[in-house]
Protein backbone atom coordinates (compact mmCIF):
# COMPACT_ATOMS: atom_id res chain seq x y z
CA UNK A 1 27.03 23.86 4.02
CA UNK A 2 25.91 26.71 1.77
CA UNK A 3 23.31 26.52 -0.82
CA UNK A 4 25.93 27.08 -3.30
CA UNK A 5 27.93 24.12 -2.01
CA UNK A 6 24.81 22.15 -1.79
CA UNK A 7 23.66 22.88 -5.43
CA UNK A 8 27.80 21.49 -6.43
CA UNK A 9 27.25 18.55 -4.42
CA UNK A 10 24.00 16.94 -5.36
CA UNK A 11 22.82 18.72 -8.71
CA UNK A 12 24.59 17.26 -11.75
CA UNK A 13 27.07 19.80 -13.27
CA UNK A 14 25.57 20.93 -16.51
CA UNK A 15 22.26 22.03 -14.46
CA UNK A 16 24.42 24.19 -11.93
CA UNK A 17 24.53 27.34 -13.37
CA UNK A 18 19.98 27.07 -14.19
CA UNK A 19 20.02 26.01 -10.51
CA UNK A 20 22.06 29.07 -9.22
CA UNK A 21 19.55 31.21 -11.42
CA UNK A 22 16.63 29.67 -9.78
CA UNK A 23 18.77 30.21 -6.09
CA UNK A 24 18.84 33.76 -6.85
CA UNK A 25 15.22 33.57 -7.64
CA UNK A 26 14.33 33.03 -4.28
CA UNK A 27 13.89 29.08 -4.87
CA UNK A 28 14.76 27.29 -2.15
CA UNK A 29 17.65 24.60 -3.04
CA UNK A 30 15.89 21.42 -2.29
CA UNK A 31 13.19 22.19 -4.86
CA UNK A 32 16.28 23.05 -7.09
CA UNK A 33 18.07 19.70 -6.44
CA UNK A 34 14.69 17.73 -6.22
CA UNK A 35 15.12 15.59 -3.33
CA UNK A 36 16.86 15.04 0.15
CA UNK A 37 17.69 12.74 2.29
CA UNK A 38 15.56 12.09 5.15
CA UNK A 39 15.82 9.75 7.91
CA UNK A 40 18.49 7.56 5.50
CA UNK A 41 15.69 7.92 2.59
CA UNK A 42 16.06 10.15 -0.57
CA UNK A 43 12.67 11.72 -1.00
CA UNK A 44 11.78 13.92 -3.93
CA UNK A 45 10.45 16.91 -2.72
CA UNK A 46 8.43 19.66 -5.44
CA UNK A 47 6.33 22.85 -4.71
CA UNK A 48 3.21 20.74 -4.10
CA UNK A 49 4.86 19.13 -0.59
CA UNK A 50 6.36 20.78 2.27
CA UNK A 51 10.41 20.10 2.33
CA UNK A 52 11.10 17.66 5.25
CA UNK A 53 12.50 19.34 8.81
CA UNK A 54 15.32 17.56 10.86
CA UNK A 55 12.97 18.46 13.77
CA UNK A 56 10.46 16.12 11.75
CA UNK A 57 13.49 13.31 11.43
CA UNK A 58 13.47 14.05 15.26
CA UNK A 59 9.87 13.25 15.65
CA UNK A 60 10.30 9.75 13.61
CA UNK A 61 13.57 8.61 15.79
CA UNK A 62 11.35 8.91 18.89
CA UNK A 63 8.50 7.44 17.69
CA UNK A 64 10.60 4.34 16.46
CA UNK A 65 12.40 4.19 19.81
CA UNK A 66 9.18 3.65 21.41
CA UNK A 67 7.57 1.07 19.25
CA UNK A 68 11.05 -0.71 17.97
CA UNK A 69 10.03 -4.11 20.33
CA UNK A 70 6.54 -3.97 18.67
CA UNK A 71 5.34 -5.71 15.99
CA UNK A 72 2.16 -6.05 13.18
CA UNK A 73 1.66 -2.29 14.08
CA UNK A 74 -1.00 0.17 12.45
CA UNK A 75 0.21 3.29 11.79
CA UNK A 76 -1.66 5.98 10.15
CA UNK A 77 0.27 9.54 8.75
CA UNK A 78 -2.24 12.21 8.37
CA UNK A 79 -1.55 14.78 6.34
CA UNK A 80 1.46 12.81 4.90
CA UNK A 81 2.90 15.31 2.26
CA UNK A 82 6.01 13.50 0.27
CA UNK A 83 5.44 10.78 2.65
CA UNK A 84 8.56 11.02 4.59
CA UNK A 85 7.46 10.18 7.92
CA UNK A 86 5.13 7.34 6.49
CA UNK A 87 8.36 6.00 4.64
CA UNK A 88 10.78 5.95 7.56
CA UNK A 89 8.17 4.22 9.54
CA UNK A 90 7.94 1.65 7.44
CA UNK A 91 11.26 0.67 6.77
CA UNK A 92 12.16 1.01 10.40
CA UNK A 93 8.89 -0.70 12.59
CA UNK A 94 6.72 -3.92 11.81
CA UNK A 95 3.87 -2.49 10.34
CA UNK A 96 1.04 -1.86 8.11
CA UNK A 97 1.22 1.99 7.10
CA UNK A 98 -1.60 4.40 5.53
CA UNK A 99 -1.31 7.90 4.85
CA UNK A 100 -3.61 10.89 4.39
CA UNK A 101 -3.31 13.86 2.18
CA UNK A 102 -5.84 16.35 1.19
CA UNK A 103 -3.99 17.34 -1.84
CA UNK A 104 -3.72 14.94 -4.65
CA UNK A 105 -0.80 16.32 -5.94
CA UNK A 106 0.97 15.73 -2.84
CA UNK A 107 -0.44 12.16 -3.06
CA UNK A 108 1.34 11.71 -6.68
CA UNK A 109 4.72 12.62 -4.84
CA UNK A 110 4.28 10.75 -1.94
CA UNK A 111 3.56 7.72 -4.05
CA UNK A 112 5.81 7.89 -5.95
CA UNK A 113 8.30 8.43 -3.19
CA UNK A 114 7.01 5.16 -1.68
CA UNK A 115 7.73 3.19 -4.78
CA UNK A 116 11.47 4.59 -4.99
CA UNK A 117 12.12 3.54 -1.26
CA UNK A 118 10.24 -0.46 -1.87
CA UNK A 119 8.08 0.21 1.11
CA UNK A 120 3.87 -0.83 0.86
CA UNK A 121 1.84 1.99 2.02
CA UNK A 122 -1.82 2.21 1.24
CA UNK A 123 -2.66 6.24 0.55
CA UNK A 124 -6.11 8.00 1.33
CA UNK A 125 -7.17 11.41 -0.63
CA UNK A 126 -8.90 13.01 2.38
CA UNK A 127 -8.94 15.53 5.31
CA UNK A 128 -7.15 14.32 8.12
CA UNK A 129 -9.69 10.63 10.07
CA UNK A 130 -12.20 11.46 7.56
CA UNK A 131 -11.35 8.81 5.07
CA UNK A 132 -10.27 6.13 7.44
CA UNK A 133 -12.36 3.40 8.65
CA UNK A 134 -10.06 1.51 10.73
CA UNK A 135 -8.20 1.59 14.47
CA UNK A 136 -4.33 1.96 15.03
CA UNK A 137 -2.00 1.21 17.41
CA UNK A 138 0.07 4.86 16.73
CA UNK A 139 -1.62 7.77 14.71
CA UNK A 140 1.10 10.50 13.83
CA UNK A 141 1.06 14.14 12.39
CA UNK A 142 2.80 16.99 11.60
CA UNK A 143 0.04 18.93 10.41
CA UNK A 144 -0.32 22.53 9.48
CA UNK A 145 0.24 24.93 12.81
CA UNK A 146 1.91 28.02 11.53
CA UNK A 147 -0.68 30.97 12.66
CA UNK A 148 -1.96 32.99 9.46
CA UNK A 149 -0.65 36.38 10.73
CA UNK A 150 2.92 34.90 11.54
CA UNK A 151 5.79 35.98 10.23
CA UNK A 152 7.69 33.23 8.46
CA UNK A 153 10.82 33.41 6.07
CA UNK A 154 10.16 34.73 2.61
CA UNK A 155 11.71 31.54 1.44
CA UNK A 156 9.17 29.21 2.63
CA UNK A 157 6.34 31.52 2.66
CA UNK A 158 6.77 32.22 -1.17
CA UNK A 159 7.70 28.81 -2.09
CA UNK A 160 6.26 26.20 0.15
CA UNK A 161 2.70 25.14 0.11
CA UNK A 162 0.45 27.45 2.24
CA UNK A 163 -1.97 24.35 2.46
CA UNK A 164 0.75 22.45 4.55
CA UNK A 165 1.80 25.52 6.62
CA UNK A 166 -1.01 27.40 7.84
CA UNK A 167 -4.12 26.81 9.82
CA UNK A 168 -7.09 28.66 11.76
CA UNK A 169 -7.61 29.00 15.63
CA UNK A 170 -4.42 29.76 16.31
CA UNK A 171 -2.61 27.18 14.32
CA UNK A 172 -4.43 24.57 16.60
CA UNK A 173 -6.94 23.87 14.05
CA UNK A 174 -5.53 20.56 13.19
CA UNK A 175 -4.80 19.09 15.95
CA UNK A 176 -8.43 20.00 17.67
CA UNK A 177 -10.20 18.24 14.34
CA UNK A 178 -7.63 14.79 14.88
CA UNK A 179 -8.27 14.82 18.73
CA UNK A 180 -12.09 15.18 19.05
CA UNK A 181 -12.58 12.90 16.50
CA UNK A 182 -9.62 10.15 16.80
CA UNK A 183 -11.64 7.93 19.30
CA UNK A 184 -12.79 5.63 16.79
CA UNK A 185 -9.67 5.28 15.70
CA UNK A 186 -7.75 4.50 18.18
CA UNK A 187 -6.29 0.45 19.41
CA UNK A 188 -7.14 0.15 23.49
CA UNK A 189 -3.20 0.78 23.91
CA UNK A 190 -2.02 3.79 21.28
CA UNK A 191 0.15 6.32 20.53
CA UNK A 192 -0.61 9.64 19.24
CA UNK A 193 2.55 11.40 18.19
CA UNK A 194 2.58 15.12 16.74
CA UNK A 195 5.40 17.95 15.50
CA UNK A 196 3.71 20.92 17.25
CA UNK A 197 4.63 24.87 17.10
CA UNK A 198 6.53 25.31 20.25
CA UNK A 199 4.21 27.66 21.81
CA UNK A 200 1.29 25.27 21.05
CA UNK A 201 2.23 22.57 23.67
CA UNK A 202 -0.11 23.57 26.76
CA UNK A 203 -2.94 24.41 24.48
CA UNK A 204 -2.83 20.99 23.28
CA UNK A 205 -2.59 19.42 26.25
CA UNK A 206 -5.14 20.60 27.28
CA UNK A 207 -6.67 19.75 24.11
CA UNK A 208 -6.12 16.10 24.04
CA UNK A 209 -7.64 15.84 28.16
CA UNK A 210 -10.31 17.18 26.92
CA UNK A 211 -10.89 14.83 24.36
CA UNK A 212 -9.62 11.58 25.99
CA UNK A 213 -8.51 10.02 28.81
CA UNK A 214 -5.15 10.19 28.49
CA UNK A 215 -1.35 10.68 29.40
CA UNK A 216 0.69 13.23 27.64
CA UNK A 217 4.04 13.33 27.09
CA UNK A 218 5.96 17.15 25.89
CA UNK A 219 9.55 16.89 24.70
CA UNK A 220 12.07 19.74 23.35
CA UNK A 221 13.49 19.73 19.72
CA UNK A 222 17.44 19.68 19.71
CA UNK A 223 16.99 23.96 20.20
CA UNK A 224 15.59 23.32 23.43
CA UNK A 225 11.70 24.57 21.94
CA UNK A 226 8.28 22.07 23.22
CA UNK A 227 8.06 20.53 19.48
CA UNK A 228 7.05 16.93 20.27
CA UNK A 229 3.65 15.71 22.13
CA UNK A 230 3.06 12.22 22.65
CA UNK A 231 -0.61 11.07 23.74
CA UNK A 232 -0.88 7.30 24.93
CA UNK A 233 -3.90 5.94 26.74
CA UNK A 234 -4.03 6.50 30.61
């Protein structure tokens, strides 16, 4: 589907011609529209919160395959942005679900988004564990990764939020600051699932051994690219 046909199909007609200005602008078209639909959710997406991946959907079909038979789970999203992956968790496993966002204006969407989809999800302002207090059975993440000095589509780089996109240390930033501190946090049996760039996977491997005693698990998006790690207890 074009942009053009996706504008006709889910923006009402009297705001097409304003949303093909905006296209031309260099807006992307789910800003434009307002929402999408993600994992069988409609999320509304704005400029403060990254717009939702199908390699992300990807991420949240595994991690409900592997926890479907499980119930009274805690789950923790950090770095939850509209809240998609937090949402879809919720409506799909039995379990208590919080979610962590720096940004307080991607908190306001992600609320909101929770309230439109009739799912319970307590939300933390914070950096990543820091304002958690608590132990989980699966702790999940698609945090920033994208090296500064990468080249990225003009499309996201000049509309998406660079606080969701980029981090230091090679993009590994993130996931060191989770891993070396997630000990705390973690149930005797866990999960820890993340979205990873897909030349990240080795590093954090190696990463997570260093940090725990653990098994790790790397799986390939749908383009055949490491995007998935999953980190259980050993």
């Amino acid at each position: 589907m074009t942009d053009i046909e996706y504008l006709k199909k889910y923006l009402d007609s009297n705001k097409l011609e304003e949303g093909i200005k905006k296209l031309e602008k260099g807006m992307p078209v789910q800003y434009i529209v307002g929402n999408v639909d993600f994992y069988g959710s409609i999320i509304e997406v704005n400029e403060n919160v990254l717009i939702p991946r199908f390699e992300t959907e990807e991420l949240v079909d595994r991690v409900i395959k592997r926890l479907k038979n499980k119930s009274n789970l805690d789950i923790v999203d950090l770095g939850t942005g509209s809240g998609c992956i937090a949402i879809s968790l919720a409506k799909n496993l039995n379990s208590n679900v919080d979610a962590v966002d720096i940004s307080k204006e991607a908190l306001e969407v992600a609320k909101k988004n929770a309230i439109n989809n009739k799912v319970n999800i307590n939300f933390y302002l914070g950096d990543m564990l820091n304002p958690l207090n608590k132990k989980y059975d699966l702790i999940i993440s698609n945090p920033p990764y994208i090296v500064y000095d990468e080249k990225i589509m003009d499309i996201v780089k000049n509309n998406e939020p660079h606080l969701a996109l980029y981090a230091k240390n090679e993009g590994l930033y993130y996931y060191e600051q989770i891993l070396k501190n997630v000990k705390d946090y973690l149930k005797k049996d866990y999960l820890i699932a993340f979205e990873i760039g897909y030349k990240q996977a080795k590093k954090i491997e190696s990463l997570a051994h260093s940090y725990l005693s653990c098994n790790v698990t790397i799986e390939k998006d749908l383009s055949g690219k490491d995007r998935y790690i999953f980190i259980e207890n050993s």
